[in-house]
N, C-alpha and C. Protein backbone atom coordinates (compact mmCIF):
# COMPACT_ATOMS: atom_id res chain seq x y z
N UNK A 1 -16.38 12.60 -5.72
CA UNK A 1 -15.22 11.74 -5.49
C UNK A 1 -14.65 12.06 -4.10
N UNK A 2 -13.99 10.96 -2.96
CA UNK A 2 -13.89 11.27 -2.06
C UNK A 2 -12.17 10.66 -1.65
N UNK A 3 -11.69 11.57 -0.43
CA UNK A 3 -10.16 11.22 -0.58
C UNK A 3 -10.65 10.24 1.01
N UNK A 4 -9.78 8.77 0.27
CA UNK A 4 -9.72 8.06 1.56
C UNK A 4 -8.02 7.64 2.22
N UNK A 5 -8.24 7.51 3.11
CA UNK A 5 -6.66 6.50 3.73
C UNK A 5 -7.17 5.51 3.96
N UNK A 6 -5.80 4.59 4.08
CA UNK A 6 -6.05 3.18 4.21
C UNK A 6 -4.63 2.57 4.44
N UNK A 7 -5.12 1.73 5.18
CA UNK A 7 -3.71 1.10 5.96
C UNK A 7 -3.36 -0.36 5.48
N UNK A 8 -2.24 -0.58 4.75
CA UNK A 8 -2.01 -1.99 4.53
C UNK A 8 -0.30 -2.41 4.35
N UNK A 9 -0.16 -3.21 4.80
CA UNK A 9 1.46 -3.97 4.65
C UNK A 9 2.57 -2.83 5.97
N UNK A 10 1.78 -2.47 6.72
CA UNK A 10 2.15 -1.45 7.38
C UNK A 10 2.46 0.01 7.56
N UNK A 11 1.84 0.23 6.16
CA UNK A 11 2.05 1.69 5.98
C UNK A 11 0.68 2.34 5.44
N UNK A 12 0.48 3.84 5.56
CA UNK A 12 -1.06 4.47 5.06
C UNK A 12 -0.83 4.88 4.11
N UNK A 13 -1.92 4.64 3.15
CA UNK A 13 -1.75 5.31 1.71
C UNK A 13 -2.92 6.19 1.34
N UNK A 14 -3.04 7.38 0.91
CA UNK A 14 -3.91 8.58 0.61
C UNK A 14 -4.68 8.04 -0.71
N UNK A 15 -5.66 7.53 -1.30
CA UNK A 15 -6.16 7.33 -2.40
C UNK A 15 -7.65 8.14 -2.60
N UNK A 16 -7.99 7.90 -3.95
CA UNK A 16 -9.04 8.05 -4.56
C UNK A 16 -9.37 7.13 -5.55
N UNK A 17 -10.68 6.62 -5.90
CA UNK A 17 -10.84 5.83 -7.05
C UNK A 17 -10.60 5.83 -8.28
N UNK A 18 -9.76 5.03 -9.09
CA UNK A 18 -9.41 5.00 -10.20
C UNK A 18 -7.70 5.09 -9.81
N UNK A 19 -7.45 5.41 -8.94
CA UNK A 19 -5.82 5.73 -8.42
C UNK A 19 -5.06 4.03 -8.65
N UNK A 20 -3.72 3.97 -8.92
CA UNK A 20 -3.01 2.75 -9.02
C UNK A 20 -1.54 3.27 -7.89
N UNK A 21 -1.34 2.01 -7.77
CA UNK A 21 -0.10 2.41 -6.30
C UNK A 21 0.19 0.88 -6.38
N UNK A 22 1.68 0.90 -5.82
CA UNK A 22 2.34 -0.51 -5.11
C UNK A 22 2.20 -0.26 -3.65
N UNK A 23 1.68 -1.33 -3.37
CA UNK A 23 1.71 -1.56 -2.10
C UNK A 23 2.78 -2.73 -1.91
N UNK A 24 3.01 -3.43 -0.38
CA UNK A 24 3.69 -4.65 -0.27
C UNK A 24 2.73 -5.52 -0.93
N UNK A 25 3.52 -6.68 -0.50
CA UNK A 25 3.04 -8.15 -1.58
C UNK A 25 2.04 -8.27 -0.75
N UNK A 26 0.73 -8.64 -1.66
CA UNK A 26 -0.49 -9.41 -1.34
C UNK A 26 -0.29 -10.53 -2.55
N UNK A 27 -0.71 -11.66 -1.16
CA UNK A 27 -0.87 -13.24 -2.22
C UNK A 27 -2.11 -12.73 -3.26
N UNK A 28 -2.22 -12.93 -4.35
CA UNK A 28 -2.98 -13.67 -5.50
C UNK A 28 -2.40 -12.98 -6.65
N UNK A 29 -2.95 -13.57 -7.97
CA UNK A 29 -3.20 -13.66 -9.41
C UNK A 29 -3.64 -12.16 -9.78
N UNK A 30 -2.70 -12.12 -10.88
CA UNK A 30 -3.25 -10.55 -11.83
C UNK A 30 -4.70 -10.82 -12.09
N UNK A 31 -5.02 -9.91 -11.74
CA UNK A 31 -6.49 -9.99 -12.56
C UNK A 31 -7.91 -10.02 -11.16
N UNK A 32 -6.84 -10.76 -9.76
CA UNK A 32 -7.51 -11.21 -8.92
C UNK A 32 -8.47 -9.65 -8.51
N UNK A 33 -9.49 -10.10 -7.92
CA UNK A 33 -10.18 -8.56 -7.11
C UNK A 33 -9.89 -8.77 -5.56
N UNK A 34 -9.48 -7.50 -4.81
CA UNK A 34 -9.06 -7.78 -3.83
C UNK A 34 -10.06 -6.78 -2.82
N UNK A 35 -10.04 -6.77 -1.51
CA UNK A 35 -10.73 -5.97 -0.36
C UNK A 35 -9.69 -5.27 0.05
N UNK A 36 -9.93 -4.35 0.86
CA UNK A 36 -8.71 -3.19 2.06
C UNK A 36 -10.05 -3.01 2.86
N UNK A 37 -10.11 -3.74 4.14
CA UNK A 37 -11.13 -3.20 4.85
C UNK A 37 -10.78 -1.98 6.34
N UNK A 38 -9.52 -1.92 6.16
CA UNK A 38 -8.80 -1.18 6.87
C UNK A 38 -8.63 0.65 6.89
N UNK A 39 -9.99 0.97 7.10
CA UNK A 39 -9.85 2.19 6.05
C UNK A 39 -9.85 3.45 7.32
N UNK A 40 -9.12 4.33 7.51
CA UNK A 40 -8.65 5.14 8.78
C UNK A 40 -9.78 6.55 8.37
N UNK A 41 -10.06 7.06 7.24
CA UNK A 41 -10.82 7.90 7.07
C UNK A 41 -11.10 8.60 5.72
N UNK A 42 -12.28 8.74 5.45
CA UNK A 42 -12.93 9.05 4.50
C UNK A 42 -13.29 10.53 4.43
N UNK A 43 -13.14 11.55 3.69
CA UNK A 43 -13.09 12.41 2.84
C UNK A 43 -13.93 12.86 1.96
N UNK A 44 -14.82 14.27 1.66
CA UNK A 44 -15.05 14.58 0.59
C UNK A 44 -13.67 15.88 -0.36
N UNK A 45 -13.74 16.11 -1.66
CA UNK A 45 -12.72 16.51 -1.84
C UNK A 45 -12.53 18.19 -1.12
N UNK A 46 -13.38 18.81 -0.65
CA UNK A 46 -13.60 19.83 0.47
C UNK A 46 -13.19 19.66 1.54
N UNK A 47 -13.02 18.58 2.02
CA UNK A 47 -12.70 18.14 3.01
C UNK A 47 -14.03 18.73 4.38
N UNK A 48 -15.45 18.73 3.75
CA UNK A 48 -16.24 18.94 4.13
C UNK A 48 -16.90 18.06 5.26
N UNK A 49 -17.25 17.17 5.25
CA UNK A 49 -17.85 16.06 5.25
C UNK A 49 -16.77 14.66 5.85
N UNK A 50 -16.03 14.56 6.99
CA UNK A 50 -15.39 14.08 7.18
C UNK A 50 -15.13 12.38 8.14
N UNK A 51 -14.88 11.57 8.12
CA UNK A 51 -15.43 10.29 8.97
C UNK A 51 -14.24 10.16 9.06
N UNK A 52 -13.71 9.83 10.95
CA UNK A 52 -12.51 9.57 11.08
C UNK A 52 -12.94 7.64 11.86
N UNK A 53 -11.86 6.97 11.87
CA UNK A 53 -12.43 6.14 12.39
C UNK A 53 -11.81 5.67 13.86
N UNK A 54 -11.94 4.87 14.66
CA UNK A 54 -11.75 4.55 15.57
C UNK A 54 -10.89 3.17 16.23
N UNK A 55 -10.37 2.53 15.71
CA UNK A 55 -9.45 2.99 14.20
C UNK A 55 -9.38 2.83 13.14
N UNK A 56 -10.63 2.37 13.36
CA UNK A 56 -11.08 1.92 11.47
C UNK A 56 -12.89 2.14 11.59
N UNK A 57 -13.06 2.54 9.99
CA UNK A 57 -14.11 2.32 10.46
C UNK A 57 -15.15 1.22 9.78
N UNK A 58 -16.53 0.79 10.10
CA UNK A 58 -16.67 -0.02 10.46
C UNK A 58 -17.91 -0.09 9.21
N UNK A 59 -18.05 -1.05 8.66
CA UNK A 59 -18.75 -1.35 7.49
C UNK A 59 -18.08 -0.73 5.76
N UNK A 60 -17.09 -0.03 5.94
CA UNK A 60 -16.70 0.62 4.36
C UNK A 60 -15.61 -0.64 4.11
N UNK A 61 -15.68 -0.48 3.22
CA UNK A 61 -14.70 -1.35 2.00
C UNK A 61 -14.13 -0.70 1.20
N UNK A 62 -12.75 -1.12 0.57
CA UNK A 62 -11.79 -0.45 -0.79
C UNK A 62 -12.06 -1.87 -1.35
N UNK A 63 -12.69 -2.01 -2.79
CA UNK A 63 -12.45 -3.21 -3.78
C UNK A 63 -11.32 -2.66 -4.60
N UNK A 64 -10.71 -3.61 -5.32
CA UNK A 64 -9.57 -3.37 -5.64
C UNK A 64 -9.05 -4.74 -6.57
N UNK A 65 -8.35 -4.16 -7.90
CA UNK A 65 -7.73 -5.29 -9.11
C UNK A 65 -6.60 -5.11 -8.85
N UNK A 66 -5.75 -6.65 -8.87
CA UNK A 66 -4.15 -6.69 -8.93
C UNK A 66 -3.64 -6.74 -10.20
N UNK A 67 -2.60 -5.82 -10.63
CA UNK A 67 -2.88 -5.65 -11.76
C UNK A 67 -1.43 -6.31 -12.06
N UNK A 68 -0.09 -6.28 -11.52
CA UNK A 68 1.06 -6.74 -11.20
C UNK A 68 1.65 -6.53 -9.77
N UNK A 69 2.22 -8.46 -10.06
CA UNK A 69 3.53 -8.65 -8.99
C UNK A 69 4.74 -8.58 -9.45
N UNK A 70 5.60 -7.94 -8.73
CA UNK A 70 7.08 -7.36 -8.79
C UNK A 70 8.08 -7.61 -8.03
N UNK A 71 9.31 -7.06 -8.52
CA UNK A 71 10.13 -6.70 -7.08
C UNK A 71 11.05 -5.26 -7.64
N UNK A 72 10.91 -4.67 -6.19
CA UNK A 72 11.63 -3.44 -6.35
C UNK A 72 12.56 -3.05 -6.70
N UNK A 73 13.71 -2.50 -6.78
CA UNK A 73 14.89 -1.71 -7.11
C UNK A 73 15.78 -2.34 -6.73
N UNK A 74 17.19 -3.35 -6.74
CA UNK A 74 17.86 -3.51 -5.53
C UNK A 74 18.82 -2.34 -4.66
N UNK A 75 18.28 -2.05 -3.62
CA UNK A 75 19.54 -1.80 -2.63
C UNK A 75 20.47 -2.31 -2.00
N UNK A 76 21.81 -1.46 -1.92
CA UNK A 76 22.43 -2.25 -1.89
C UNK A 76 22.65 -1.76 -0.18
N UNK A 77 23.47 -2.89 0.91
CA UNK A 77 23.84 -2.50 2.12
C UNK A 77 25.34 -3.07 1.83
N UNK A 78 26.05 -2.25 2.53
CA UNK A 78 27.01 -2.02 2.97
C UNK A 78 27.81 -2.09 4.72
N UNK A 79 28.46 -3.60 4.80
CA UNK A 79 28.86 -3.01 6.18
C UNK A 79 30.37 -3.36 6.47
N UNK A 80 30.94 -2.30 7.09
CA UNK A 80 32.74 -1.81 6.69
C UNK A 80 33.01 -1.62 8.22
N UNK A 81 33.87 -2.62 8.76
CA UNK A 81 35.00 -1.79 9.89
C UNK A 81 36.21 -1.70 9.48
N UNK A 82 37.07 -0.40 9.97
CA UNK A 82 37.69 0.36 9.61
C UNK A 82 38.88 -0.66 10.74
N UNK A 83 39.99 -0.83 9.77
CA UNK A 83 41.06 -1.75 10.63
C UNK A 83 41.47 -3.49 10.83
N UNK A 84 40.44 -3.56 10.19
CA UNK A 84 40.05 -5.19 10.76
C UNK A 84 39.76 -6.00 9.47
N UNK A 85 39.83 -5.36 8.52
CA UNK A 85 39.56 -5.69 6.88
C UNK A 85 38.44 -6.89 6.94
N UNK A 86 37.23 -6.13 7.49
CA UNK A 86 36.04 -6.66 7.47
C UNK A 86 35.23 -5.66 6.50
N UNK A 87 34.34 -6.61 5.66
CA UNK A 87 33.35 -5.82 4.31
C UNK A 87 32.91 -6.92 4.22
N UNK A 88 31.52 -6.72 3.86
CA UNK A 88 29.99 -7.49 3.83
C UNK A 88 29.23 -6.47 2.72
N UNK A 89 28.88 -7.05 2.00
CA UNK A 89 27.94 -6.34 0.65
C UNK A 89 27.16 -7.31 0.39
N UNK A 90 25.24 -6.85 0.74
CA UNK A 90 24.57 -7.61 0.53
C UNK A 90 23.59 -6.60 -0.59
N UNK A 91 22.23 -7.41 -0.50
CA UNK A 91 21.18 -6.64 -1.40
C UNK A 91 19.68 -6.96 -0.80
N UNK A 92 19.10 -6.29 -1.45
CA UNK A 92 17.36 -6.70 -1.00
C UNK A 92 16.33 -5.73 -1.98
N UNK A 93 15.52 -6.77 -2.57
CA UNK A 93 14.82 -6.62 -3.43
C UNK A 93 12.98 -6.86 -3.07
N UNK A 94 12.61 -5.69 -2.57
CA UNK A 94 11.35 -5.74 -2.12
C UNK A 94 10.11 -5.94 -3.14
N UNK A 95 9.15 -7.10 -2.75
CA UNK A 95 8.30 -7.78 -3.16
C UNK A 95 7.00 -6.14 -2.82
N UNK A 96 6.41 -6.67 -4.34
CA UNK A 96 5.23 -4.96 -4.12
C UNK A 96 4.15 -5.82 -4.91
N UNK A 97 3.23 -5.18 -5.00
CA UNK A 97 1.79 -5.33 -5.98
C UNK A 97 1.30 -3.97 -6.33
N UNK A 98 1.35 -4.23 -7.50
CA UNK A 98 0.76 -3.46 -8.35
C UNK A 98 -1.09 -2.66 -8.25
N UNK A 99 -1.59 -2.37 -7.69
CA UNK A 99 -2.98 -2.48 -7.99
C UNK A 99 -4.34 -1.10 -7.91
N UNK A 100 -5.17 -1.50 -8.90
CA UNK A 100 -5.95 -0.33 -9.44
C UNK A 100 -6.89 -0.13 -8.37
N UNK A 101 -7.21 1.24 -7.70
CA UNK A 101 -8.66 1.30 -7.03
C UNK A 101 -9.43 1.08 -7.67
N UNK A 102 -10.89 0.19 -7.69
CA UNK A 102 -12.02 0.07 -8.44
C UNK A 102 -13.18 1.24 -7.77
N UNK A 103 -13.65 1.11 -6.76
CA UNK A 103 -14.69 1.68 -6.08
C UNK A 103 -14.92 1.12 -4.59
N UNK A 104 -15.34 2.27 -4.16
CA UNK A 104 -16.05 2.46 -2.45
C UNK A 104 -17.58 1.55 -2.07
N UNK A 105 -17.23 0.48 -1.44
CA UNK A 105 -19.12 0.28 -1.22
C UNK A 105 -19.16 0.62 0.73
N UNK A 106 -20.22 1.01 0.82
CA UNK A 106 -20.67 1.57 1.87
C UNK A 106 -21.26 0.34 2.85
């Protein structure tokens, strides 16, 4: 089993196969199978055997099931000046996907 990164919705995520994680929203359907061809570097669990990429590298694939679409937690923002009896209270509820690693093809 090998530890990979992979870059998507703007941020890197550390996985292995069989691993589940939210990422940001990707368009499709539960159930859909998806690609990550964006993959920064591959891993054995020794960290023996190592492929960094340049900045990606070039022929590997992450397949991948969506398993759920969501939305996150709301936060709340807050914005206050002091004197002027100004207050603004908004929210934001971030859109994620749900989804299972399946396997590595080479």
């Amino acid at each position: 089993m090998s530890i990979i990164i992979i870059k998507t919705g703007g941020k890197q995520y550390k996985i292995k196969e069989g691993d589940i994680l939210k990422v940001e929203k990707i368009e499709g359907e539960i159930g859909d199978k998806i690609e990550f061809n964006e993959i920064l570097l591959i891993s054995d669990e020794k960290g023996e055997d190592v492929k960094i990429g340049q900045p990606y590298l070039e022929g590997k694939k992450i397949k991948a099931e969506i398993l759920e679409q969501g939305k996150g937690k709301k936060i709340v923002i807050l914005k206050y000046k002091a004197k002027t009896r100004y207050r603004k209270k908004t929210g934001h509820r971030q859109l994620y996907t749900k989804v299972k690693i399946e396997k590595i093809t080479k």
